[in-house]
C-alpha atoms as a PDB file:
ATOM      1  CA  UNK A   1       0.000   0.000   0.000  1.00  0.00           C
ATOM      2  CA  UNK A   2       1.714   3.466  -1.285  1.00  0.00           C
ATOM      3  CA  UNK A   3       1.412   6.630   1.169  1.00  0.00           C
ATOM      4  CA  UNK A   4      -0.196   9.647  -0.203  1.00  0.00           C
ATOM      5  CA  UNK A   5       2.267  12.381  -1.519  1.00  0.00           C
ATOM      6  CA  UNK A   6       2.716  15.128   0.687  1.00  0.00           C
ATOM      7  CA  UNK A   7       3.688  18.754   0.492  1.00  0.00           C
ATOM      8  CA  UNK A   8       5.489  20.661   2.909  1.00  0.00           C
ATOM      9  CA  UNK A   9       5.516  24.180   3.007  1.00  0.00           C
ATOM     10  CA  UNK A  10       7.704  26.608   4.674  1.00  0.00           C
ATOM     11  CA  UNK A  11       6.271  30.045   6.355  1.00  0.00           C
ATOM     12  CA  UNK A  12       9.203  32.599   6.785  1.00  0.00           C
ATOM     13  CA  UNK A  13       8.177  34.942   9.434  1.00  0.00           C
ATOM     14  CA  UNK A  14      10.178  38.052  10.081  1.00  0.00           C
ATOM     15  CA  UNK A  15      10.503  39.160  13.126  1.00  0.00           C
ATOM     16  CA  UNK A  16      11.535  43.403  13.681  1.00  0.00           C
ATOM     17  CA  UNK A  17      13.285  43.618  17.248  1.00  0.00           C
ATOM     18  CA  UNK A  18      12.820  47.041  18.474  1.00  0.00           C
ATOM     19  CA  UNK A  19      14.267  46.997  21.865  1.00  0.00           C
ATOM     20  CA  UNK A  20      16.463  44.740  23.740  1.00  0.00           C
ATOM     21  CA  UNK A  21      16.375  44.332  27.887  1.00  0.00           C
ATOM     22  CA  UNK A  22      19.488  42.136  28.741  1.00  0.00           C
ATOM     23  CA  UNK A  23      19.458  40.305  31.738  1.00  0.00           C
ATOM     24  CA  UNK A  24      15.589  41.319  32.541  1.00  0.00           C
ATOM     25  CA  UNK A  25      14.341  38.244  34.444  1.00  0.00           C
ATOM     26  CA  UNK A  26      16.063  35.127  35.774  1.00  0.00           C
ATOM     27  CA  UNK A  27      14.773  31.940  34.559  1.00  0.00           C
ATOM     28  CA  UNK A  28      14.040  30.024  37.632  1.00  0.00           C
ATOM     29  CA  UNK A  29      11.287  27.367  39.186  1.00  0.00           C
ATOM     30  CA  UNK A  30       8.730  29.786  39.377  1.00  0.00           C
ATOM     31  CA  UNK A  31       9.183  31.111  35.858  1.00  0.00           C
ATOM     32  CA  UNK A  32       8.693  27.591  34.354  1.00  0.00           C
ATOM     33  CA  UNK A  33       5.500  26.719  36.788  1.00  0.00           C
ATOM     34  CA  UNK A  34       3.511  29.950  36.038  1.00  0.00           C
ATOM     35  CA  UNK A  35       4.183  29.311  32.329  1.00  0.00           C
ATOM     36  CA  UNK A  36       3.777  25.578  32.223  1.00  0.00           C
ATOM     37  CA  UNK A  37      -0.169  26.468  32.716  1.00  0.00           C
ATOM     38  CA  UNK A  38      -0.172  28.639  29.862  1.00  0.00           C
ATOM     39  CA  UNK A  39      -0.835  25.281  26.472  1.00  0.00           C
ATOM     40  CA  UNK A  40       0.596  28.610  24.445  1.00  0.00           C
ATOM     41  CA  UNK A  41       3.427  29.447  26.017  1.00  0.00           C
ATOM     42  CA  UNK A  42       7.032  28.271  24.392  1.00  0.00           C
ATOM     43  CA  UNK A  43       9.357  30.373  26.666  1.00  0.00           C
ATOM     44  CA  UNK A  44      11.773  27.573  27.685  1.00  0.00           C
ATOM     45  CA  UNK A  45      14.495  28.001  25.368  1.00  0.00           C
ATOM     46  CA  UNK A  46      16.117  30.598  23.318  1.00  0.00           C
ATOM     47  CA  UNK A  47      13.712  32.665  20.634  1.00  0.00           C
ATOM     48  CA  UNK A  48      16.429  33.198  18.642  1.00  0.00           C
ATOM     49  CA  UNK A  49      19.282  30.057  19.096  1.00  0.00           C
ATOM     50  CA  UNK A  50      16.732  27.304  20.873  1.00  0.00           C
ATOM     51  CA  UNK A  51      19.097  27.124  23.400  1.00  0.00           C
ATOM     52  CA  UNK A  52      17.201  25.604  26.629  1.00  0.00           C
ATOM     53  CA  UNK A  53      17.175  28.031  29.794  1.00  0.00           C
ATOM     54  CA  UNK A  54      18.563  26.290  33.038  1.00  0.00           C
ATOM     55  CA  UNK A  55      18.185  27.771  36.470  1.00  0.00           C
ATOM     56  CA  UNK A  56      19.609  30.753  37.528  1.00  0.00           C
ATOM     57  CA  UNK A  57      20.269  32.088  33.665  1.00  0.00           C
ATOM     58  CA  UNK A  58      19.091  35.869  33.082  1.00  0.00           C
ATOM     59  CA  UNK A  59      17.053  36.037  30.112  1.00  0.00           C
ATOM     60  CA  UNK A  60      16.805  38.619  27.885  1.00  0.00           C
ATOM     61  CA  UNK A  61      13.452  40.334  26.348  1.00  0.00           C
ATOM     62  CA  UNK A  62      13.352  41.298  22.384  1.00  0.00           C
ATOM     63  CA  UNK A  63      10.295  43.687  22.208  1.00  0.00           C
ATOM     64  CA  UNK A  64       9.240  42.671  18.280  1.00  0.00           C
ATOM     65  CA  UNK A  65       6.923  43.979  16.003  1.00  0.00           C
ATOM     66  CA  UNK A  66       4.803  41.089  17.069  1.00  0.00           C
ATOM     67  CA  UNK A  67       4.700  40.098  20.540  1.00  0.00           C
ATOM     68  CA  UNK A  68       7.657  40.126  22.975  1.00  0.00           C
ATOM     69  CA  UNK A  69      10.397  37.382  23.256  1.00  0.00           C
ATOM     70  CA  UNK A  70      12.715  36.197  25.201  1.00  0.00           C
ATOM     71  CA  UNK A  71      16.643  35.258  24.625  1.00  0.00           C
ATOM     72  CA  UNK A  72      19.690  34.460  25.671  1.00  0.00           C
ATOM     73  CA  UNK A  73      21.990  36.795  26.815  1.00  0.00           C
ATOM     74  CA  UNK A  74      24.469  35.713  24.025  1.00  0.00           C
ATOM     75  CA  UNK A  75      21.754  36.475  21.392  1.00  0.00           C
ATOM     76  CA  UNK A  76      20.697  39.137  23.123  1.00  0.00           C
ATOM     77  CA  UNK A  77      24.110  41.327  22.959  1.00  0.00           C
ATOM     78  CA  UNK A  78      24.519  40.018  19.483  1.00  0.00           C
ATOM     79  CA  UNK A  79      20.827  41.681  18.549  1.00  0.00           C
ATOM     80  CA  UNK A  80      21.523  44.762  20.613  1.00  0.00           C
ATOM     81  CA  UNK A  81      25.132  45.421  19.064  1.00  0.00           C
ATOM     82  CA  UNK A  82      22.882  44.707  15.330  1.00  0.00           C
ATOM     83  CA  UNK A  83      20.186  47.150  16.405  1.00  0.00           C
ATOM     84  CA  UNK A  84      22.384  50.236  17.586  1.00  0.00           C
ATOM     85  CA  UNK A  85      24.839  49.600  14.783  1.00  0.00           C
ATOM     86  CA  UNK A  86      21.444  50.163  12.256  1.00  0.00           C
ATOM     87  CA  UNK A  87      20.807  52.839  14.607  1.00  0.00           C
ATOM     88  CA  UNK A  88      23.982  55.021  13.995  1.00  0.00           C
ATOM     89  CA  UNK A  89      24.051  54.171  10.184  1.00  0.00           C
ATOM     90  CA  UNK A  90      20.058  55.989   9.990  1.00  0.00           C
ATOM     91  CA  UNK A  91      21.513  58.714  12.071  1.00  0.00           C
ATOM     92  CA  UNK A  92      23.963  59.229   9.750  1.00  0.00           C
ATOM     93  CA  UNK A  93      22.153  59.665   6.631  1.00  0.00           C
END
């Protein structure tokens, strides 16, 4: 019996960060429990890398054109360093 033919397609979404908190919130015990209720929720890991937060890490939060993030610190200086440096290049035209 032959399977069905399938077709898989990708959806780019782009995502605008317009401000970046480093370090705003620790990701901790409570963090995960108040989130685990949410069925929605996918702040565990990384936005940006998928790395997975462990205790005690400071997250960072991307404000985005479409809801709010969080991050890594490590992506979050690398998007901050991106953002002012596309900052001071508008500023100079």
């Amino acid at each position: 019996m032959k399977e069905f033919p399938q077709i898989v397609k990708n959806k780019k979404t782009v995502y605008t960060v317009k401000q970046v908190f480093l370090d705003f919130i620790e990701f901790d015990e409570l963090w995960r429990r108040e989130r685990e209720k949410s069925q929605i929720y996918k702040g565990f890991s990384c936005f940006n890398c998928e790395k997975k937060f462990i205790d005690g890490e400071k997250m960072s939060v991307l404000v985005t054109d479409k809801r709010n993030k969080v991050a890594c610190k490590k992506c979050g200086e690398k998007l901050l360093e991106q953002a002012l440096k596309a900052k001071s290049k508008e500023e100079e035209i």
